[in-house]
N, C-alpha and C. Protein backbone atom coordinates (compact mmCIF):
# COMPACT_ATOMS: atom_id res chain seq x y z
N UNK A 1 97.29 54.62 120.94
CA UNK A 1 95.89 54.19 120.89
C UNK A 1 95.57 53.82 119.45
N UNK A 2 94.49 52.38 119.15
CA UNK A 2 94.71 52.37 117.93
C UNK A 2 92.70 52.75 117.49
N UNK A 3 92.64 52.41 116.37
CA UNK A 3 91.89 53.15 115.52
C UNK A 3 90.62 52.60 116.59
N UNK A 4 90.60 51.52 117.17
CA UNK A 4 89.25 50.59 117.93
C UNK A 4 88.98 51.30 119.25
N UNK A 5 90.53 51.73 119.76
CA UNK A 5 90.05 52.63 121.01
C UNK A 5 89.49 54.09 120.75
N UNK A 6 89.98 54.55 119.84
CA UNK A 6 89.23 55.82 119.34
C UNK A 6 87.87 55.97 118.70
N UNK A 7 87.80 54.94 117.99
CA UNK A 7 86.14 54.77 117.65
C UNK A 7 85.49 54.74 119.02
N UNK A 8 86.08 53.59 120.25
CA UNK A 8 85.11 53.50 120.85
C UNK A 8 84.81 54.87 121.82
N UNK A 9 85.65 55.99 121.95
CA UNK A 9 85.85 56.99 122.66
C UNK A 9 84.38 57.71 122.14
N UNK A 10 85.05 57.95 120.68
CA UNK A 10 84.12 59.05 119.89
C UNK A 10 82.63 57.84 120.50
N UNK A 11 82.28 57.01 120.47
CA UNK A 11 80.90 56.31 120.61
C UNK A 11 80.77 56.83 121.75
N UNK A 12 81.40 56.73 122.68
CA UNK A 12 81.11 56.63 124.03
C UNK A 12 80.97 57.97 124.83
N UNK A 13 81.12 59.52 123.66
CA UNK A 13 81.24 61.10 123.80
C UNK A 13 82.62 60.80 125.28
N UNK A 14 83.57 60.33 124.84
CA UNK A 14 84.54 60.65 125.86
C UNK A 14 85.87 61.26 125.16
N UNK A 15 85.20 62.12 124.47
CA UNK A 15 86.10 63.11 123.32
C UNK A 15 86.19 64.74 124.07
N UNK A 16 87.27 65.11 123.48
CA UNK A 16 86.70 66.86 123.93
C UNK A 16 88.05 67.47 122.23
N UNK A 17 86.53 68.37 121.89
CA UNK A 17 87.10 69.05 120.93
C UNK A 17 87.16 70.48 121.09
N UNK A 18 88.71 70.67 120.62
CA UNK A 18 89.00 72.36 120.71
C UNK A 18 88.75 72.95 119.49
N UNK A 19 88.64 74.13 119.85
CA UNK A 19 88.66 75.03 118.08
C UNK A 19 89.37 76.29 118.28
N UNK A 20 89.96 76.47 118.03
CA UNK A 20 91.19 77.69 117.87
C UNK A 20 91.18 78.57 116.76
N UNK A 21 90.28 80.16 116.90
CA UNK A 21 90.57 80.89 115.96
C UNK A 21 91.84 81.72 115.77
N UNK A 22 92.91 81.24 114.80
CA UNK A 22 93.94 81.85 114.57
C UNK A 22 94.19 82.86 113.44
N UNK A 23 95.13 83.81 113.12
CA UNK A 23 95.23 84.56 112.45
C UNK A 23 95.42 84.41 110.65
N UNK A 24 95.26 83.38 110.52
CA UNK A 24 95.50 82.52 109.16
C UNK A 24 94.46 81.04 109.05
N UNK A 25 94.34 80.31 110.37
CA UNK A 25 93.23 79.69 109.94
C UNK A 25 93.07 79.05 111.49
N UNK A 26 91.44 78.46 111.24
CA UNK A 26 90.62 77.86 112.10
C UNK A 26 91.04 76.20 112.52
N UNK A 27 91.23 76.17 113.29
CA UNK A 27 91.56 74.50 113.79
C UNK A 27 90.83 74.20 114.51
N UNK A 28 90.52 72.65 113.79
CA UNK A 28 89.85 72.26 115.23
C UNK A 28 90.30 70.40 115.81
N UNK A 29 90.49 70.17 116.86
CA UNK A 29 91.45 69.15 117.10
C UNK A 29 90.58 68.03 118.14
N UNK A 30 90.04 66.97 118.05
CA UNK A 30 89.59 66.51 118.57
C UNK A 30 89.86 64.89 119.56
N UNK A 31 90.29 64.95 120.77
CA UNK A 31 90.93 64.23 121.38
C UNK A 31 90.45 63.23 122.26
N UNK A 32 91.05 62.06 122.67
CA UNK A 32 90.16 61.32 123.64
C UNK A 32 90.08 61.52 125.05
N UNK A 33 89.93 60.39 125.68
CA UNK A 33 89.75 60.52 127.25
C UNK A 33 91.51 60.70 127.83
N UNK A 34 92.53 60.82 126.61
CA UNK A 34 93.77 60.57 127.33
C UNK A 34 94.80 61.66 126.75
N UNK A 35 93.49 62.45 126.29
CA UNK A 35 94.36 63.53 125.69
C UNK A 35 95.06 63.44 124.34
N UNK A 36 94.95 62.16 123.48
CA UNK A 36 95.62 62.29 122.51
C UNK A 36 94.69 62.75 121.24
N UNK A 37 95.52 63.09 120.27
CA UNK A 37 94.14 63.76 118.87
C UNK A 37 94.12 62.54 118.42
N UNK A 38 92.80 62.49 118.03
CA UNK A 38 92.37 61.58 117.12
C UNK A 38 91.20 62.27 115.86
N UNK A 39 91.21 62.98 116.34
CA UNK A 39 90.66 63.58 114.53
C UNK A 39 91.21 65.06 114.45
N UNK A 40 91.24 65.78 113.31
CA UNK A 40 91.72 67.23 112.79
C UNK A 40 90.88 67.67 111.91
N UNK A 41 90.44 69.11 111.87
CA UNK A 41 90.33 69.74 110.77
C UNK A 41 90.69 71.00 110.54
N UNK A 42 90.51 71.67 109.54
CA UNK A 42 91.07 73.29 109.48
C UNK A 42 90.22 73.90 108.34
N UNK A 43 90.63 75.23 108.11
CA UNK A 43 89.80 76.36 107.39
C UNK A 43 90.66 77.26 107.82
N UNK A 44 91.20 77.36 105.97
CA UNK A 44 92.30 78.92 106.00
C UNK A 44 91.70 80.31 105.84
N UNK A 45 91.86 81.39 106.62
CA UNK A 45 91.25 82.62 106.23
C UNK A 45 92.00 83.61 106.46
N UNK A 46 92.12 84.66 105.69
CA UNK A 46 92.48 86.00 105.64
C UNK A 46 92.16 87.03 105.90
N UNK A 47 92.37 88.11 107.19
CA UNK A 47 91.67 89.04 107.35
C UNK A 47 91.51 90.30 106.05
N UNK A 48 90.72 91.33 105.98
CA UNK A 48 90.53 92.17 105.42
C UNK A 48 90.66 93.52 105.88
N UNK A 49 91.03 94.66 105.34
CA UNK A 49 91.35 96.07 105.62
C UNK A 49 90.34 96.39 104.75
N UNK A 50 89.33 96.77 106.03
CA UNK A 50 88.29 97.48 106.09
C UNK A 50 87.64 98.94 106.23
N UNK A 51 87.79 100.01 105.97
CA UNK A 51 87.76 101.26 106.40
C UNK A 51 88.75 101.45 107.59
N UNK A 52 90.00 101.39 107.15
CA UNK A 52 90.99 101.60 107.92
C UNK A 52 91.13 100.36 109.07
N UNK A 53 90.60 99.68 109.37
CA UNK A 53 90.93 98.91 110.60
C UNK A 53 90.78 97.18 109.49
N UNK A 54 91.90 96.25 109.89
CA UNK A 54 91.88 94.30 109.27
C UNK A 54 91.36 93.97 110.46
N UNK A 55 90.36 93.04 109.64
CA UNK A 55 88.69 92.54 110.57
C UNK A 55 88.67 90.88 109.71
N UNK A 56 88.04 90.48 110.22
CA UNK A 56 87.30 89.29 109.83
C UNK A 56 85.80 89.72 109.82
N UNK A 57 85.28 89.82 109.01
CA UNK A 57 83.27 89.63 109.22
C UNK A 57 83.01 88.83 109.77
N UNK A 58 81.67 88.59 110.44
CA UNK A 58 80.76 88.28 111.08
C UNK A 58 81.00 86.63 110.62
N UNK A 59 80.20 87.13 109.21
CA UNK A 59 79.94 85.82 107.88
C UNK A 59 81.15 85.26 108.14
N UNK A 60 82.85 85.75 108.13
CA UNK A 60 84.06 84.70 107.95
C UNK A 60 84.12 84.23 109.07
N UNK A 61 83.76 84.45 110.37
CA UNK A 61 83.98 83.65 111.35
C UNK A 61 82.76 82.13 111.36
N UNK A 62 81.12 82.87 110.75
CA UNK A 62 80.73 81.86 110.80
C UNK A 62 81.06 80.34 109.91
N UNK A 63 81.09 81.45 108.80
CA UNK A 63 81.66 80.46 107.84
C UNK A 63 82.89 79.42 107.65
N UNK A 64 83.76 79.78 108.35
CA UNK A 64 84.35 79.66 108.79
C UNK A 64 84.85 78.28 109.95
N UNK A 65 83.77 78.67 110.91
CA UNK A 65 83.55 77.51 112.00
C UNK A 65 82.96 76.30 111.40
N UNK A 66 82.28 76.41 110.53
CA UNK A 66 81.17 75.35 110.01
C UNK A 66 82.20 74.96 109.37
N UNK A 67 82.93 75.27 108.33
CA UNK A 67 84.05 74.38 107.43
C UNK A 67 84.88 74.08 107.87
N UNK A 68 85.68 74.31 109.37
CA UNK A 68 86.71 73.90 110.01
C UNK A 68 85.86 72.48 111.12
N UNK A 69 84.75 72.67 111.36
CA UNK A 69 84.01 71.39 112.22
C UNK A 69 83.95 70.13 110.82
N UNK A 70 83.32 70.55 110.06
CA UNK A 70 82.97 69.84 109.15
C UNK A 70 84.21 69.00 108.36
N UNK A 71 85.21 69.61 108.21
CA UNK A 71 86.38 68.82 107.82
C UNK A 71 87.09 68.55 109.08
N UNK A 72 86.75 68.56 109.81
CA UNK A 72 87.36 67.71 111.18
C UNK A 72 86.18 66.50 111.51
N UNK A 73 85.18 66.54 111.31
CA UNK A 73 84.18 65.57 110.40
C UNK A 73 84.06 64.97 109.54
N UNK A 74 84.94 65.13 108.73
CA UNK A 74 85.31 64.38 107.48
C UNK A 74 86.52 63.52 108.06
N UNK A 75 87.54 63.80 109.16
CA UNK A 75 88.03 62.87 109.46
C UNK A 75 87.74 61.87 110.20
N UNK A 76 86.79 62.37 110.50
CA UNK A 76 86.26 61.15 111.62
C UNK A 76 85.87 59.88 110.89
N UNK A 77 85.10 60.55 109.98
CA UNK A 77 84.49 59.33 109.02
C UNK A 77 85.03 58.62 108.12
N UNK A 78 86.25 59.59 107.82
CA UNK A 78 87.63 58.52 106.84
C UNK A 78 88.09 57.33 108.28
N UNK A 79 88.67 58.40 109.42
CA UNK A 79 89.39 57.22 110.05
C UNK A 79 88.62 55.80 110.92
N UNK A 80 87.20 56.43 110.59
CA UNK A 80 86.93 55.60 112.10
C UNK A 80 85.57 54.85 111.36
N UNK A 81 85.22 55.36 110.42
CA UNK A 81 83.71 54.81 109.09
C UNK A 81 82.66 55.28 110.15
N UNK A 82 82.37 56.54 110.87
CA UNK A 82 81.59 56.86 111.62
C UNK A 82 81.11 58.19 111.25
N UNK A 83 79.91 58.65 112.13
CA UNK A 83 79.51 60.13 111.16
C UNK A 83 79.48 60.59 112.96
N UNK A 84 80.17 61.76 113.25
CA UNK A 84 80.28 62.24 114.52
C UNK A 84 79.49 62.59 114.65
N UNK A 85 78.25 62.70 115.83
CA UNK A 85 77.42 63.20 116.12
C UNK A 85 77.26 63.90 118.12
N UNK A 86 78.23 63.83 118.22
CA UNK A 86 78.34 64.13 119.65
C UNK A 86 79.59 64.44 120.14
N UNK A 87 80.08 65.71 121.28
CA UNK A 87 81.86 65.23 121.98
C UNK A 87 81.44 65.17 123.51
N UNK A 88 82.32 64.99 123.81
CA UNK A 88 82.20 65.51 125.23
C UNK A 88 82.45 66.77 125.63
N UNK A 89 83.26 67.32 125.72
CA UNK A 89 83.56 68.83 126.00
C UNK A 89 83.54 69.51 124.47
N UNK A 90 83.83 70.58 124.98
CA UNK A 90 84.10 71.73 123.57
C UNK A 90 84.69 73.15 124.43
N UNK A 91 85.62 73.42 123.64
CA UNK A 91 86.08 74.38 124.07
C UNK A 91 86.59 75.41 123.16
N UNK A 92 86.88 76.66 122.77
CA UNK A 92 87.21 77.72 121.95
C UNK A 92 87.93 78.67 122.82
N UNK A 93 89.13 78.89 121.56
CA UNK A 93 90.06 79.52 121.55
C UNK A 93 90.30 80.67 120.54
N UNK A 94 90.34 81.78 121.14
CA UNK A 94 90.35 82.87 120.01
C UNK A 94 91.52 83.69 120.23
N UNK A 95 91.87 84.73 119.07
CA UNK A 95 93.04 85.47 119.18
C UNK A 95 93.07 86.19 120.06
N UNK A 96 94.51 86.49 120.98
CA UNK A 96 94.28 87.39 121.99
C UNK A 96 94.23 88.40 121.71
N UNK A 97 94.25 88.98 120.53
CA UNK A 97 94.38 90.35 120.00
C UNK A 97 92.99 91.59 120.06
N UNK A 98 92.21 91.00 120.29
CA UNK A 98 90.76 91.87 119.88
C UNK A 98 89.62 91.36 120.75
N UNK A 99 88.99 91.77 120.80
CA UNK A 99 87.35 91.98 121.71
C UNK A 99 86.34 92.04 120.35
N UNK A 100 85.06 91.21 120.76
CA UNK A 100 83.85 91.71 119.90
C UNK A 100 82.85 92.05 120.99
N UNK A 101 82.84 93.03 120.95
CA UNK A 101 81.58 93.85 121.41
C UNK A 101 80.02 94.19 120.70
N UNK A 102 79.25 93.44 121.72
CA UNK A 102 77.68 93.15 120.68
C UNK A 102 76.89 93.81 121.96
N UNK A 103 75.89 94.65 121.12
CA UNK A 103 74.93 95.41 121.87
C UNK A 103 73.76 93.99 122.45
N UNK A 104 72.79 94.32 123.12
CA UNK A 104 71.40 94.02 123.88
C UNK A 104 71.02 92.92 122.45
N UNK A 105 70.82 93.73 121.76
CA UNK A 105 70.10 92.87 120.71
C UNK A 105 71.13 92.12 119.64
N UNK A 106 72.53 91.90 119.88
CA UNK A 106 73.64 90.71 119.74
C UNK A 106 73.98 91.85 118.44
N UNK A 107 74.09 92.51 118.04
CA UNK A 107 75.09 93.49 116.79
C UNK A 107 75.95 94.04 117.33
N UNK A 108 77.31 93.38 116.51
CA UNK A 108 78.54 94.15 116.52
C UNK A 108 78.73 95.63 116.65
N UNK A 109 79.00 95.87 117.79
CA UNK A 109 79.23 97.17 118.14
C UNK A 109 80.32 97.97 117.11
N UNK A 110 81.30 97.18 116.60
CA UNK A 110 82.38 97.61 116.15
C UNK A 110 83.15 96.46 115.26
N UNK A 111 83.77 96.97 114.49
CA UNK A 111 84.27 95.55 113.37
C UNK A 111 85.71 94.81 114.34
N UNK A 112 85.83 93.39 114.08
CA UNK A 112 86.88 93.19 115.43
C UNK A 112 88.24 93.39 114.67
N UNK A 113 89.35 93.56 116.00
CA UNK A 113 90.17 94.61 115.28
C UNK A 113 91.05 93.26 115.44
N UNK A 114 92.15 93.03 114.38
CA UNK A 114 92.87 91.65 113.77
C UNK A 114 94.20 91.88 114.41
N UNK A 115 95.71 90.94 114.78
CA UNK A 115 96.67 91.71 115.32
C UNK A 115 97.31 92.72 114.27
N UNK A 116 97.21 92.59 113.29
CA UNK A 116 97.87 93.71 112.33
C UNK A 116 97.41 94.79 112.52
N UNK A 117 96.29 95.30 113.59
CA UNK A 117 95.94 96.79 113.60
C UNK A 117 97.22 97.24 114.63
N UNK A 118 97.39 98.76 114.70
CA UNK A 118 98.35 99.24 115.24
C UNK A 118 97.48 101.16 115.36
N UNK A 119 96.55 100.97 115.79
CA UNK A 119 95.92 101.92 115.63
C UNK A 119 95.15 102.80 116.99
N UNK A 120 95.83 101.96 117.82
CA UNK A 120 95.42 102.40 119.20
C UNK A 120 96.46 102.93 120.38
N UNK A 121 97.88 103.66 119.24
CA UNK A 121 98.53 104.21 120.57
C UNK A 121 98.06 105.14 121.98
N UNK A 122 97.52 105.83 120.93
CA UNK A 122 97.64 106.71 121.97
C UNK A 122 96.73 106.48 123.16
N UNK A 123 95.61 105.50 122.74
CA UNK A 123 94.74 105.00 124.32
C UNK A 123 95.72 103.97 124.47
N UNK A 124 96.25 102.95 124.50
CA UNK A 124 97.67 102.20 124.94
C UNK A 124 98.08 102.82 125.98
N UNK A 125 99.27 104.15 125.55
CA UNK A 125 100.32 105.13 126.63
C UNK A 125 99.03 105.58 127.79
N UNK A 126 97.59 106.21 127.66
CA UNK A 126 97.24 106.63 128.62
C UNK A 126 96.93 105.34 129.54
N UNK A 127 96.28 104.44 128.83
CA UNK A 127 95.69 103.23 129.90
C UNK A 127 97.38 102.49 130.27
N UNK A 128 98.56 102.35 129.94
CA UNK A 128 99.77 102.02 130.75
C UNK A 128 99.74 102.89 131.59
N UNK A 129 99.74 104.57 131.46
CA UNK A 129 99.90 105.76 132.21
C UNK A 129 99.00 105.03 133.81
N UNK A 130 97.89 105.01 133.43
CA UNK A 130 96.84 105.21 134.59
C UNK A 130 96.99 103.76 135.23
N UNK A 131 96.82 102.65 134.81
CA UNK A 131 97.13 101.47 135.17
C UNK A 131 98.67 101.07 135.63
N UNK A 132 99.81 101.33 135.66
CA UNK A 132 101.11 100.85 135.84
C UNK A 132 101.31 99.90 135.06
N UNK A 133 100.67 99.57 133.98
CA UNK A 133 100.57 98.04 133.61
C UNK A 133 100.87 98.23 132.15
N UNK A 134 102.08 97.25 131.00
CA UNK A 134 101.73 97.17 129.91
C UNK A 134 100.41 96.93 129.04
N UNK A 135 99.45 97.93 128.96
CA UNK A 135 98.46 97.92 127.58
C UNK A 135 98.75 97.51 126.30
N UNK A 136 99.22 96.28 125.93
CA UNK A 136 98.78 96.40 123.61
C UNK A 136 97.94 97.19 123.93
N UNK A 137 98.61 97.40 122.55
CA UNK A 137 97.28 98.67 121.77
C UNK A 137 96.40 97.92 121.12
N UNK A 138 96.30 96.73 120.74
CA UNK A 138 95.38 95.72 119.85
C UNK A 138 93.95 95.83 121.07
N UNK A 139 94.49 95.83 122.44
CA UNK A 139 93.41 95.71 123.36
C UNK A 139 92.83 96.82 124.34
N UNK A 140 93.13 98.06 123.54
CA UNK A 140 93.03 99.24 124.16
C UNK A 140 91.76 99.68 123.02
């Protein structure tokens, strides 16, 4: 597909952009009606060891998302001389490693736990015990 069919996609919102939070950085990949990418961006981040448990904050995920859209926005407008303002789909992808749990009034119940934690055997062995089922401990 060349640069005329992709402009006209992105015009026409017959785009769908993914965003993938990974353990080193944020992607986000934005494709046409035929599945191929036609724009990219990213945002590298590092988790932190936090009172015993590696988390990302709140702030690095937001921060985060906004600089990985935004330089996948910046390609749009190098490749195509357009300022994105619309996709068609959207979709997000996060690590399978962890849960965020937010009370009634949306606060983190708990800091989210990164795959480098290793801190949940022993609920792991009981929830395999009771379930028949392999438990990670990342998700226990």
């Amino acid at each position: 597909m060349g640069a005329a069919e992709a402009k006209a996609a992105i015009l026409a919102n017959k785009t769908a952009l993914g965003i993938e939070f990974g353990s080193t950085r944020i992607k986000a990949v934005l494709v046409d009606d035929k599945n191929q990418p036609i724009a990219s961006g990213g945002h590298e981040w590092e988790n932190r060891y936090e009172n015993g448990v590696w988390t990302y904050s709140l702030d690095d995920i937001w921060t985060g998302i906004q600089d990985c859209y935004q330089d996948m926005a910046r390609d749009v407008k190098a490749k195509y001389d357009i300022e994105l303002e619309s996709v068609g789909v959207f979709g997000v992808s996060a690590m399978m490693h962890g849960y965020m749990p937010f009370n009634k009034e949306g606060e983190l119940l708990v800091p989210f736990r990164t795959w480098r934690n290793n801190i949940t055997g022993e609920a792991s062995e009981k929830l395999m015990e009771l379930f028949n089922y392999n438990i990670p401990q990342r998700w226990s």
